[in-house]
N, C-alpha and C. Protein backbone atom coordinates (compact mmCIF):
# COMPACT_ATOMS: atom_id res chain seq x y z
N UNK A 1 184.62 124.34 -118.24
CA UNK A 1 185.63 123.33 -118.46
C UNK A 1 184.96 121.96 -118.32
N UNK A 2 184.94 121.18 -119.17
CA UNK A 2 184.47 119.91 -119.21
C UNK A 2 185.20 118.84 -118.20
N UNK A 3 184.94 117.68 -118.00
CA UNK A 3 185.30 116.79 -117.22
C UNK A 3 186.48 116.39 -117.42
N UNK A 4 186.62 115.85 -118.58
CA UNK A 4 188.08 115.21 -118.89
C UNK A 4 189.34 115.89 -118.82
N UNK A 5 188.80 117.23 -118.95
CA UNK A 5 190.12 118.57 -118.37
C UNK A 5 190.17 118.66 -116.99
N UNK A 6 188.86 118.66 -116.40
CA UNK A 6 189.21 119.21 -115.09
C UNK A 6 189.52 117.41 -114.55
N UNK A 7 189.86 116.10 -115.09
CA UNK A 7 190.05 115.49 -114.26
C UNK A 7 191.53 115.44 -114.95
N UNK A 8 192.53 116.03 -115.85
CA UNK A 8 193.59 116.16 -116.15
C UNK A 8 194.39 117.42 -115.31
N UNK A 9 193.55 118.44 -114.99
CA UNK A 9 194.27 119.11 -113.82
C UNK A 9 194.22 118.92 -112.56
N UNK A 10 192.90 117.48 -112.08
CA UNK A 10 193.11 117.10 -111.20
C UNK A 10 194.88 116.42 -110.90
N UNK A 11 195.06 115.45 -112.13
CA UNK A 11 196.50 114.73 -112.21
C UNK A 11 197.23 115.81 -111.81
N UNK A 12 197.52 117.05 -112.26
CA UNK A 12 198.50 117.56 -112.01
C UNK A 12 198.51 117.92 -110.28
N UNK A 13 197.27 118.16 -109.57
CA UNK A 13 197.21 118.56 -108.50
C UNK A 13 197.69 117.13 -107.43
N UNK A 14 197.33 115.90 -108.03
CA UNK A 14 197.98 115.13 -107.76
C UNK A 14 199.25 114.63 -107.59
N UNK A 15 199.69 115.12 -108.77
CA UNK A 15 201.00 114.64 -108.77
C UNK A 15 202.01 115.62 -107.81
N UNK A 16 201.78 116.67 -107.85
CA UNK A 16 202.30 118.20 -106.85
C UNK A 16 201.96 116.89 -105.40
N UNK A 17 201.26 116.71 -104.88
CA UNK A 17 200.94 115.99 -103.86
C UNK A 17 202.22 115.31 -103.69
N UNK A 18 202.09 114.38 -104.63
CA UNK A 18 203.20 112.96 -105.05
C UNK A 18 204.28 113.79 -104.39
N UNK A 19 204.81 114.43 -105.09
CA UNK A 19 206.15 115.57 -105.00
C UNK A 19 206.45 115.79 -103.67
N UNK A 20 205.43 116.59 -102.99
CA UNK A 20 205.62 116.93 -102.01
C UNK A 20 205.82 115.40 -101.00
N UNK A 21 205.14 114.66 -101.22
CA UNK A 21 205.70 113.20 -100.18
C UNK A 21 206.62 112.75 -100.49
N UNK A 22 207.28 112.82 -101.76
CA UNK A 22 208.55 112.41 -102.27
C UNK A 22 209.87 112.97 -101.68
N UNK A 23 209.31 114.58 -101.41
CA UNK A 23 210.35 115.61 -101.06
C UNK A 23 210.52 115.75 -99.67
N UNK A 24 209.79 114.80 -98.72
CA UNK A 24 210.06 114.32 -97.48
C UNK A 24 210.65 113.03 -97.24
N UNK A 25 210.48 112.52 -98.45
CA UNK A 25 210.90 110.87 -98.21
C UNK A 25 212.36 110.56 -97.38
N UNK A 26 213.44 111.45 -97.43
CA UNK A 26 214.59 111.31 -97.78
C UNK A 26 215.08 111.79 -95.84
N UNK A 27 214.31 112.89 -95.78
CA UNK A 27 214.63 113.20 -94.56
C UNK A 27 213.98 112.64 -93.01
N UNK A 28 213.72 111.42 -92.92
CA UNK A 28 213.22 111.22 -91.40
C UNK A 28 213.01 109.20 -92.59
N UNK A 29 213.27 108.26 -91.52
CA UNK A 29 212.58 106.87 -91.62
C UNK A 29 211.33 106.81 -92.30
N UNK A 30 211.53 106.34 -93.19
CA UNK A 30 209.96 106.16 -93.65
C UNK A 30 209.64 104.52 -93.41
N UNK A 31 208.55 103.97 -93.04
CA UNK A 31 208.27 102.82 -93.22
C UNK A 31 208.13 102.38 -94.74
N UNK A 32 207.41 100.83 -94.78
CA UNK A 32 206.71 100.52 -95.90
C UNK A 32 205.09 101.19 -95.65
N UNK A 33 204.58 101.36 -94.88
CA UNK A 33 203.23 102.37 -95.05
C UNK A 33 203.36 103.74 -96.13
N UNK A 34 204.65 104.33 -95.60
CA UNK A 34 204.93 105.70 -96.08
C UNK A 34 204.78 105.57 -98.10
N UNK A 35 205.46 104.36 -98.11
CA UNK A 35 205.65 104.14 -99.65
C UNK A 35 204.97 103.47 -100.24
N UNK A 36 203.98 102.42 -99.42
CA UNK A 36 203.00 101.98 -100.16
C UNK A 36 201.39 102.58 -100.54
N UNK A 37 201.62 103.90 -99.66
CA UNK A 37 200.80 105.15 -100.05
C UNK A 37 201.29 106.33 -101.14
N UNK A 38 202.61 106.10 -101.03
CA UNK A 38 203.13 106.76 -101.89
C UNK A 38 202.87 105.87 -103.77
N UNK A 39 203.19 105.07 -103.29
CA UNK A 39 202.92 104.35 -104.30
C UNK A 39 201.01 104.09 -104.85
N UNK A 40 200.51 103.87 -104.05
CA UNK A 40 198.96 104.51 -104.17
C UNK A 40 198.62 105.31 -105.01
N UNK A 41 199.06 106.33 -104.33
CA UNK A 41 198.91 107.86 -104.96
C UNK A 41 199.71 107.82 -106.26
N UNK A 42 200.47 107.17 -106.64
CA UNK A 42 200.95 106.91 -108.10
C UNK A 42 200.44 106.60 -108.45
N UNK A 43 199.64 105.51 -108.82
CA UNK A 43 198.94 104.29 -109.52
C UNK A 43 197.38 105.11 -110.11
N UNK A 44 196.79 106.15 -108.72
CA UNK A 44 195.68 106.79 -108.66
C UNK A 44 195.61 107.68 -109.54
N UNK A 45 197.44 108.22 -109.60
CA UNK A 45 197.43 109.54 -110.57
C UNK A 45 197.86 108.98 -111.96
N UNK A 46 197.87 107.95 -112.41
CA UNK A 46 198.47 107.54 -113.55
C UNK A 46 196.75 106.94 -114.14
N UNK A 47 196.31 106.42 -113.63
CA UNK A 47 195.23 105.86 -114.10
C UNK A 47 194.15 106.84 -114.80
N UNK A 48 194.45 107.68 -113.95
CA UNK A 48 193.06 109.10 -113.79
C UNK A 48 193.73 109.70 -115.63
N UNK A 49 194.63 109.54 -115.94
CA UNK A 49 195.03 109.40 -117.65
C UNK A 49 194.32 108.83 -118.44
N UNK A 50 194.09 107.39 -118.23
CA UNK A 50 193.08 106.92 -118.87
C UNK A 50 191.68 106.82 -119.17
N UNK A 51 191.36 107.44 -118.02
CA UNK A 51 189.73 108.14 -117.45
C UNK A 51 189.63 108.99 -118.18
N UNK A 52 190.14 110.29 -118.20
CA UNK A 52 190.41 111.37 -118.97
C UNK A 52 190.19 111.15 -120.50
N UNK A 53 191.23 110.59 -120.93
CA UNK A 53 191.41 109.89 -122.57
C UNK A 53 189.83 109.54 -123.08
N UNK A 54 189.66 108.65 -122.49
CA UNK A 54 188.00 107.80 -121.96
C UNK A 54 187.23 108.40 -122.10
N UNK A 55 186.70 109.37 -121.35
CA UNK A 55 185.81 110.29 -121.23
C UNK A 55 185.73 111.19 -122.72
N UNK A 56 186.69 111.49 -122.56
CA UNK A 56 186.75 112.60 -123.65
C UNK A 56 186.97 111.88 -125.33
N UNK A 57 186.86 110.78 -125.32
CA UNK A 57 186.57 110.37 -126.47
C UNK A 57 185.22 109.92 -126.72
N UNK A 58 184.69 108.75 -125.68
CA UNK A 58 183.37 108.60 -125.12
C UNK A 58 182.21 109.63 -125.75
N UNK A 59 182.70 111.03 -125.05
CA UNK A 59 181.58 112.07 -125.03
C UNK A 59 181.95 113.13 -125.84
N UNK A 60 182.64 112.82 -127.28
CA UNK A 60 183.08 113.73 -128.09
C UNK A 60 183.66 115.12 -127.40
N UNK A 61 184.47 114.81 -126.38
CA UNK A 61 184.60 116.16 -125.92
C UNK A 61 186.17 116.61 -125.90
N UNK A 62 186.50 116.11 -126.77
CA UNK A 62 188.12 115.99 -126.99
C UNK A 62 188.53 117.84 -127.51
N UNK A 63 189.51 118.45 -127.03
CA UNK A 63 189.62 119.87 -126.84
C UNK A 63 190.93 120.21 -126.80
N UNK A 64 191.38 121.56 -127.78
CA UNK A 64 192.39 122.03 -127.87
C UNK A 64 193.22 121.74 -126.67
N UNK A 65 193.00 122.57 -125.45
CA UNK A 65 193.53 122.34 -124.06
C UNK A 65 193.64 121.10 -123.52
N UNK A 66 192.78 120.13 -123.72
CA UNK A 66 193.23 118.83 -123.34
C UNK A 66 194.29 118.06 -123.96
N UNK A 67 194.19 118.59 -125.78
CA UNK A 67 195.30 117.61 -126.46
C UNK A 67 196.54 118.59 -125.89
N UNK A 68 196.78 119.45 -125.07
CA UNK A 68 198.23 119.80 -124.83
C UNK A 68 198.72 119.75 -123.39
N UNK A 69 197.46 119.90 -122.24
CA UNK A 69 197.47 119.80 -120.88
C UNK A 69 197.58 118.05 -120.65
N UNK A 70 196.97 117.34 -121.37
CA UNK A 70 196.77 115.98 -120.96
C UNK A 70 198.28 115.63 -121.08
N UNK A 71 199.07 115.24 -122.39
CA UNK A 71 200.58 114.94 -122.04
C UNK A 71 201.33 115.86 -121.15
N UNK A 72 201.19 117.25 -121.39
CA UNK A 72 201.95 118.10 -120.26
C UNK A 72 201.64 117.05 -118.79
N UNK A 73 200.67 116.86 -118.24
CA UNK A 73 200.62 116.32 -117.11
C UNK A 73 200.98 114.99 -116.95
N UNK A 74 200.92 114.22 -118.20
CA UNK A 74 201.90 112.89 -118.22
C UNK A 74 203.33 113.24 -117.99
N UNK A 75 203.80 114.29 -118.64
CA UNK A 75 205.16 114.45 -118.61
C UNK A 75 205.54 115.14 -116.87
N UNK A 76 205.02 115.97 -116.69
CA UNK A 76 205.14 116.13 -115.48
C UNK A 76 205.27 114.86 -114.11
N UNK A 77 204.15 114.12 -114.39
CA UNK A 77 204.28 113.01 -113.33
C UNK A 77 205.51 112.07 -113.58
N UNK A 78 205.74 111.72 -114.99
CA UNK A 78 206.64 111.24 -114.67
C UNK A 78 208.02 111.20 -114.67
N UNK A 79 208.59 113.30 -115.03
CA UNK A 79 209.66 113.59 -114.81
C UNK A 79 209.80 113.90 -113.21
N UNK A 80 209.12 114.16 -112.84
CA UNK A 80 209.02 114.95 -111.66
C UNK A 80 209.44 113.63 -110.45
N UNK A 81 208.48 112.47 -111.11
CA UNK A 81 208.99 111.05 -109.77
C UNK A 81 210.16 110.64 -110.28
N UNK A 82 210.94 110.74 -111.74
CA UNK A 82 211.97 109.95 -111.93
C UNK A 82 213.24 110.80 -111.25
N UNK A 83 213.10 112.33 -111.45
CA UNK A 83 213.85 113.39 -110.75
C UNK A 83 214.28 112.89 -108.93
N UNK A 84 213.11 113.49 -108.24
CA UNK A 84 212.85 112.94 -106.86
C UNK A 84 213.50 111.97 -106.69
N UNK A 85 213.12 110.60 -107.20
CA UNK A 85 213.29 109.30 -107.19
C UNK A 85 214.84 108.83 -107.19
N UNK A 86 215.20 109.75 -108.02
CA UNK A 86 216.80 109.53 -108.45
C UNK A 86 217.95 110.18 -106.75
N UNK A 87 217.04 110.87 -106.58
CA UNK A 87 217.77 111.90 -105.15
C UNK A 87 217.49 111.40 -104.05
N UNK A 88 216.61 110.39 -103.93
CA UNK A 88 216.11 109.85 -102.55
C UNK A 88 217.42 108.61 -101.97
N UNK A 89 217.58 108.26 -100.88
CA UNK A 89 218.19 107.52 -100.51
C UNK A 89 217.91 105.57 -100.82
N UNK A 90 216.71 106.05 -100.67
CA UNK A 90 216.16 104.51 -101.02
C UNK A 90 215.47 103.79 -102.26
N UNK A 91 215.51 105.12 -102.86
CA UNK A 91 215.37 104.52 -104.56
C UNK A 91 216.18 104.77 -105.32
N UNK A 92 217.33 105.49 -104.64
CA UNK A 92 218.40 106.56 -105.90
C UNK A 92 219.10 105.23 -106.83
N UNK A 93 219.22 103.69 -106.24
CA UNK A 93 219.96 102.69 -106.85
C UNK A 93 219.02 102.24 -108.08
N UNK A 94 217.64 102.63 -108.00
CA UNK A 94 216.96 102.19 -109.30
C UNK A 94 216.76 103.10 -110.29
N UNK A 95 217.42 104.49 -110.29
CA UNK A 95 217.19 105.17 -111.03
C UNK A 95 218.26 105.96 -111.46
N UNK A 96 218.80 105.52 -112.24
CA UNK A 96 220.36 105.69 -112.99
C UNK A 96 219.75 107.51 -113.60
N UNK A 97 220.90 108.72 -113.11
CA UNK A 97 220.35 110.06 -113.87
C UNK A 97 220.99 109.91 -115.31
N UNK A 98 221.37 108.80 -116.19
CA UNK A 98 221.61 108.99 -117.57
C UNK A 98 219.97 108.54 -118.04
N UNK A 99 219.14 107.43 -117.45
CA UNK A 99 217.63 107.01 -117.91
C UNK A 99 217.12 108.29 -117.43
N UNK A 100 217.32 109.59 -116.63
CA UNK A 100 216.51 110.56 -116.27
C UNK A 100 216.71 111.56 -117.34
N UNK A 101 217.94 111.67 -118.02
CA UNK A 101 218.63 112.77 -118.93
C UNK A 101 217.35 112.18 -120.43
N UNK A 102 217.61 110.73 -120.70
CA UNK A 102 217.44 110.43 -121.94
C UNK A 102 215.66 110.99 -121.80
N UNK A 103 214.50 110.71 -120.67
CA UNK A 103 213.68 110.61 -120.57
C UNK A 103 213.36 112.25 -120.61
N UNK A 104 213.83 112.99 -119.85
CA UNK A 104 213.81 114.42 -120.30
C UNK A 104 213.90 115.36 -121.54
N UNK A 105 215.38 114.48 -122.34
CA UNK A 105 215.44 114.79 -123.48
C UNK A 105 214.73 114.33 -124.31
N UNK A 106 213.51 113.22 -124.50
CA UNK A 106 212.74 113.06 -125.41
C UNK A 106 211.27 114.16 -125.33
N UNK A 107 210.91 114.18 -124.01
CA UNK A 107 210.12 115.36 -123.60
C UNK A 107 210.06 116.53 -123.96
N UNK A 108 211.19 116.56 -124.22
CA UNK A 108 211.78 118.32 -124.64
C UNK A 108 211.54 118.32 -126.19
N UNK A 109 212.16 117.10 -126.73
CA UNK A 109 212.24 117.00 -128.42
C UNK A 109 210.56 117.03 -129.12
N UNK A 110 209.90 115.89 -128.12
CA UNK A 110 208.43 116.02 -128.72
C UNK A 110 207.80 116.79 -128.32
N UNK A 111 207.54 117.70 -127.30
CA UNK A 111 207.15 119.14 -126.88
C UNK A 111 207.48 120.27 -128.00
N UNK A 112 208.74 120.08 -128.41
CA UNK A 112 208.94 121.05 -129.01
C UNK A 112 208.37 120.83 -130.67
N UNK A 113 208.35 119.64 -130.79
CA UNK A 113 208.25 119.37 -132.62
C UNK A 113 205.97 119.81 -132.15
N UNK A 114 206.04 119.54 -131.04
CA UNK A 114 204.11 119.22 -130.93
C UNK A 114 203.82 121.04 -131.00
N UNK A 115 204.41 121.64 -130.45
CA UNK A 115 204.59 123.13 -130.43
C UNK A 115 204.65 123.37 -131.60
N UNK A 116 206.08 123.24 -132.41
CA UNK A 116 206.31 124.18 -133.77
C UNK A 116 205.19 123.46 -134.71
N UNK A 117 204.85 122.33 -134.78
CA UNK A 117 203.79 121.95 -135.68
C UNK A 117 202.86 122.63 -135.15
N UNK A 118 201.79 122.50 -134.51
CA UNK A 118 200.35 123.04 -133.74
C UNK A 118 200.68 124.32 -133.68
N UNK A 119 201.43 124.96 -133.43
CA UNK A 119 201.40 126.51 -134.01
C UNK A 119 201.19 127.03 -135.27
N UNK A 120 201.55 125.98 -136.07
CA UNK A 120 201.28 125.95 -137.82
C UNK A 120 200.30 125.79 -138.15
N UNK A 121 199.06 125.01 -137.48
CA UNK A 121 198.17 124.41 -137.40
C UNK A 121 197.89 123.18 -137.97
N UNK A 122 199.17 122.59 -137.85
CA UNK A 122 199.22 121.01 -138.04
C UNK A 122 198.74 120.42 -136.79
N UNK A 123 197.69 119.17 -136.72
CA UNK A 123 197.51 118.76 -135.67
C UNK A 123 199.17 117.46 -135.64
N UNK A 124 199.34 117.29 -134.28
CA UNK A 124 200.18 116.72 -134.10
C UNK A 124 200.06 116.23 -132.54
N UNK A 125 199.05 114.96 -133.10
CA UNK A 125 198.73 114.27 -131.50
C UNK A 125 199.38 113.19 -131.41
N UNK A 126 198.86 112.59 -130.13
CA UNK A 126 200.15 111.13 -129.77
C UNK A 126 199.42 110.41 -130.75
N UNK A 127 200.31 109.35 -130.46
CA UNK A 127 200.24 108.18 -131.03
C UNK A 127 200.67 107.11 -130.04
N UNK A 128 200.99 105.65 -130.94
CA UNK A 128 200.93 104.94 -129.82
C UNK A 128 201.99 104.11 -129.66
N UNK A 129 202.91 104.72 -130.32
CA UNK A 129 205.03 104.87 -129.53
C UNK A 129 204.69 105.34 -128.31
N UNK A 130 204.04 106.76 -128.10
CA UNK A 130 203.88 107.77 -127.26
C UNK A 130 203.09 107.26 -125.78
N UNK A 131 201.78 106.43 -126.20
CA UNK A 131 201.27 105.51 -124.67
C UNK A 131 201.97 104.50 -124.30
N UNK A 132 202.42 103.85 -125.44
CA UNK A 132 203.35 103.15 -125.06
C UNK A 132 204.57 103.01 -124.49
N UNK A 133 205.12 103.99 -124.34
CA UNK A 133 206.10 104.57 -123.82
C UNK A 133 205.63 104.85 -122.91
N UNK A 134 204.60 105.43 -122.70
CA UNK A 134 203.86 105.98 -120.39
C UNK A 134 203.84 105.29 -120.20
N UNK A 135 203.05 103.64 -120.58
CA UNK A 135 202.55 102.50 -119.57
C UNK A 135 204.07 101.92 -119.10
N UNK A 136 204.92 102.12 -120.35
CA UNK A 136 206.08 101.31 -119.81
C UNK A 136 206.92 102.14 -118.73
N UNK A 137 206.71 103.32 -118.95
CA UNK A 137 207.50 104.28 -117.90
C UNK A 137 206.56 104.55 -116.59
N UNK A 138 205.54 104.09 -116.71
CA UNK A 138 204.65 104.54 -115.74
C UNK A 138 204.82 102.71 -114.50
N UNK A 139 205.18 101.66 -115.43
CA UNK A 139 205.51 100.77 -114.86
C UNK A 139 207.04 100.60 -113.89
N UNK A 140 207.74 101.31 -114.18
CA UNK A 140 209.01 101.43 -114.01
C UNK A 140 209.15 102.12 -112.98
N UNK A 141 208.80 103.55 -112.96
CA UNK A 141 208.43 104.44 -111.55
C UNK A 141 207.23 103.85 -110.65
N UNK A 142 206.20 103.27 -110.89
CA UNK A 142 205.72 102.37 -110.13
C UNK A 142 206.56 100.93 -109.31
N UNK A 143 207.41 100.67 -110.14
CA UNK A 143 208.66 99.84 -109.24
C UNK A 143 209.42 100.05 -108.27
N UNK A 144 209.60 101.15 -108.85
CA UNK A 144 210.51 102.32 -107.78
C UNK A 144 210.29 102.27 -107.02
N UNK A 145 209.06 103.17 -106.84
CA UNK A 145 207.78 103.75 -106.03
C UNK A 145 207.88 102.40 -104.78
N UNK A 146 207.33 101.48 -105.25
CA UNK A 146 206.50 100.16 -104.53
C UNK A 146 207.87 99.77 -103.72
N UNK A 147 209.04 99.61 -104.63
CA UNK A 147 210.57 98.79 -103.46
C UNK A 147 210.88 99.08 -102.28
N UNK A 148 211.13 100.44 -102.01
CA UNK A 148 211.44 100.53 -100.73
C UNK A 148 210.18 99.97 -99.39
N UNK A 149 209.08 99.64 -99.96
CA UNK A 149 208.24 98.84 -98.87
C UNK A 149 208.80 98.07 -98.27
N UNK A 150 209.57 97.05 -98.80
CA UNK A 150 209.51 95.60 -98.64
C UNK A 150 210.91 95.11 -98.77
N UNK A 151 211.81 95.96 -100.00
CA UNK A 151 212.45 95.52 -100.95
C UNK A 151 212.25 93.97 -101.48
N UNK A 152 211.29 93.65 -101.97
CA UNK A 152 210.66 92.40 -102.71
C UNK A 152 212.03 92.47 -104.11
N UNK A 153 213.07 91.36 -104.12
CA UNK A 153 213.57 90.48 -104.88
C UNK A 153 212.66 90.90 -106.82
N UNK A 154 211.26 90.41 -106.79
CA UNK A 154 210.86 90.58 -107.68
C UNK A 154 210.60 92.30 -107.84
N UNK A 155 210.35 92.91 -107.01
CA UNK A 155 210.04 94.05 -107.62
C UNK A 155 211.19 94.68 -108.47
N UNK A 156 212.58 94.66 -107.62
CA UNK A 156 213.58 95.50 -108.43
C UNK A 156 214.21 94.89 -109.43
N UNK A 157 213.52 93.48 -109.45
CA UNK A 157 213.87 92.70 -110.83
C UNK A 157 212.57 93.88 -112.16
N UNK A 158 211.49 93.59 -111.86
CA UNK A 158 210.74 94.73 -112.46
C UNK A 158 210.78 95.92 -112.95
N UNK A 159 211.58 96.50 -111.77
CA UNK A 159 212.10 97.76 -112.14
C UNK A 159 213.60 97.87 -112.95
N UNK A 160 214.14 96.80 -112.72
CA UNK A 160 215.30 97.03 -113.51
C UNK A 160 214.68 96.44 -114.80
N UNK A 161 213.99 95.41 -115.15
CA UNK A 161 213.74 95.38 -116.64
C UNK A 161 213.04 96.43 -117.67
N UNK A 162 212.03 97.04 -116.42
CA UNK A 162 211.42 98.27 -117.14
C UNK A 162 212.34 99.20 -117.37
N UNK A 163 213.22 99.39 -116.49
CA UNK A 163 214.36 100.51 -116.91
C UNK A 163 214.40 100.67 -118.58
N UNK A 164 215.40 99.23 -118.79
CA UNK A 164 215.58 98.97 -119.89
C UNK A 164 214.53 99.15 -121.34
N UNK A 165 213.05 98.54 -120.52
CA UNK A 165 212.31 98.46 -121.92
C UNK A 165 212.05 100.54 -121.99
N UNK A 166 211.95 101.01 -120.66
CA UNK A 166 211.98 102.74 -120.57
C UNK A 166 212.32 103.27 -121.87
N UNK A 167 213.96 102.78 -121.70
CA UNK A 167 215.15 103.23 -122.83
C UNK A 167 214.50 102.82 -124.13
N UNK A 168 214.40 101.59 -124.12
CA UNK A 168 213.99 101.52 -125.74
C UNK A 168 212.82 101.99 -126.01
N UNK A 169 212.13 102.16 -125.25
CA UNK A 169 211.08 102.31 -125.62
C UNK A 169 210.58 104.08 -126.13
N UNK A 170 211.16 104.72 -124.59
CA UNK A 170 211.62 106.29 -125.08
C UNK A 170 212.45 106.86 -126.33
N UNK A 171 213.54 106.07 -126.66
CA UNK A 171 214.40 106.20 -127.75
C UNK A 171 213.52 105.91 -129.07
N UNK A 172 212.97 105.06 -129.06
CA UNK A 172 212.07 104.74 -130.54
C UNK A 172 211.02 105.79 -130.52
N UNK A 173 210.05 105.72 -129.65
CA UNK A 173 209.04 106.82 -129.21
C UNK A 173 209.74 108.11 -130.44
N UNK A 174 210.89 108.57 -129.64
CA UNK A 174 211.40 109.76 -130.13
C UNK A 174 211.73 110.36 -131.59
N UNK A 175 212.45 108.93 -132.40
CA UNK A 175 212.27 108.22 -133.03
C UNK A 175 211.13 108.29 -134.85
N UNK A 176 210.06 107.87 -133.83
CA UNK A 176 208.86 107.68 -134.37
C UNK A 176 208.60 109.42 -134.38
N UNK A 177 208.33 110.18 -133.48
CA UNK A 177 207.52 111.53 -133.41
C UNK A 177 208.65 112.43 -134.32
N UNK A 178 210.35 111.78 -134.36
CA UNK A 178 210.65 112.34 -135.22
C UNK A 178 210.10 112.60 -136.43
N UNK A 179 210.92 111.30 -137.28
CA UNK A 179 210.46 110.97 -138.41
C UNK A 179 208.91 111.60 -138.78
N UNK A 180 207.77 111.22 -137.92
CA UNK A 180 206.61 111.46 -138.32
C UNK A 180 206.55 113.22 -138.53
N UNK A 181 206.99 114.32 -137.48
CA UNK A 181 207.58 115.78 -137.84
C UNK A 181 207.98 115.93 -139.10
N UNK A 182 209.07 114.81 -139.57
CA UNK A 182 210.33 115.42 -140.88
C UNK A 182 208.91 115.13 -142.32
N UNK A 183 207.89 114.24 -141.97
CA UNK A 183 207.33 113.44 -143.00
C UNK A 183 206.24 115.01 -143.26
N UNK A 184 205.72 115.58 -142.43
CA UNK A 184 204.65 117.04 -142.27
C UNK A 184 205.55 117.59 -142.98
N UNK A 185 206.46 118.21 -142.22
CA UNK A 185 207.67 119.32 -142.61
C UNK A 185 207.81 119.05 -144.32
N UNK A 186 208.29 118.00 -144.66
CA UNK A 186 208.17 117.53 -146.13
C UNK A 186 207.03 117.83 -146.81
N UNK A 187 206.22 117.55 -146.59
CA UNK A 187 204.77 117.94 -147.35
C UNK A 187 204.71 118.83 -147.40
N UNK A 188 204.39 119.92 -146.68
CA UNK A 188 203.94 121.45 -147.11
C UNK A 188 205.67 122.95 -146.18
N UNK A 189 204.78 123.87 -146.84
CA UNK A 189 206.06 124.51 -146.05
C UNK A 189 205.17 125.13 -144.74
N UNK A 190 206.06 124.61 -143.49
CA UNK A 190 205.73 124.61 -142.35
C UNK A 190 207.08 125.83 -141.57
C-alpha cells in the first residue's frame, strides 16, 4: 500500500478518534482545553486530505482504492462531526439537523451516481464543486468544533455564515455531479 492510502486510512483512524472525544463531550464539563484539542485533532485530520491528494499526484501514485477510500473518508469525517455535533449540548445550537439531512443526502446521491458509473467503468472523480464543498464544510465544523472554547462572538458568526455557504454550496455540488452523471448516461448506454 503506498503512502497516500495509508495516510487516507490514517484519516479515518483519526477521525474514529475525533468520534470517540466527541462521544464524551456531552457527558461530564468539558473545558476550553477539551475542545481546543478537539478541535486540533480536526484541523490535523482534515489537512492530512490534502497531503494525501499531494502525494499521490506528486508521485504518480494515484489508485483505484484511493479514488474511492479518499472521499469515503472525507465523507465520514465530516458526517460523523456534523452528526455528534448536532447531539452535543454545546454545539447542538450551531448545527441545525435539516443542514445534517441535506449534507447526508448529497453524500448518498454522489456515492451512489460514483458507484453506478465506476462499476460501468466510467471514471467518475471529484471535481471542484466537490473540494469545494469540503473546505467550506470542513470550515463550518471547524467553527463548531473551536466555539465551545471560548464562545468567541466571531467564531459563531463564522459558523453561522459557513452554515449557509455549506447549503449552497452542498446543493450546487449535488447539482453539478448530477447533471455531469445525466451528461455520461447520455452518451453511451450505461
Amino acid at each position: 500500500m503506498n503512502l497516500p492510502n495509508q495516510i487516507t486510512l490514517s484519516r479515518l483512524l483519526l477521525a474514529a478518534v475525533l468520534f470517540v472525544l466527541l462521544g464524551t463531550a456531552d457527558g461530564a464539563a468539558r473545558g476550553p482545553w477539551f475542545w481546543y484539542g478537539v478541535f486540533s485533532l480536526f484541523i490535523i485530520t482534515v489537512l492530512s486530505d490534502g497531503l494525501d491528494g499531494y502525494l499521490a499526484r506528486s508521485r504518480g501514485q494515484i489508485t483505484a482504492f484511493g479514488r474511492i477510500a479518499d472521499p469515503f473518508a472525507d465523507k465520514i469525517l465530516i458526517c460523523g462531526v456534523l452528526v455528534l455535533a448536532m447531539k452535543i449540548g454545546q454545539t447542538s445550537a450551531l448545527v441545525p439537523a435539516w443542514i445534517v439531512l441535506v449534507v447526508l443526502a448529497r453524500e448518498f446521491l454522489v456515492s451512489g451516481l460514483r458507484s453506478f458509473l465506476e462499476g460501468r467503468g466510467t471514471v467518475f472523480g471529484a471535481r471542484w464543486e466537490g473540494k469545494t464543498k469540503l473546505v467550506i464544510q470542513a470550515v463550518y465544523c471547524g467553527a463548531v468544533l473551536f466555539y465551545p472554547g471560548h464562545r468567541f462572538a466571531w467564531v459563531e458568526l463564522v459558523a453561522v455564515v459557513s452554515l449557509w455557504a455549506t447549503l449552497a454550496m452542498t446543493l450546487y455540488s449535488a447539482y453539478a455531479y448530477g447533471a455531469s452523471a445525466a451528461r455520461l448516461l447520455k452518451k453511451g448506454d450505461l
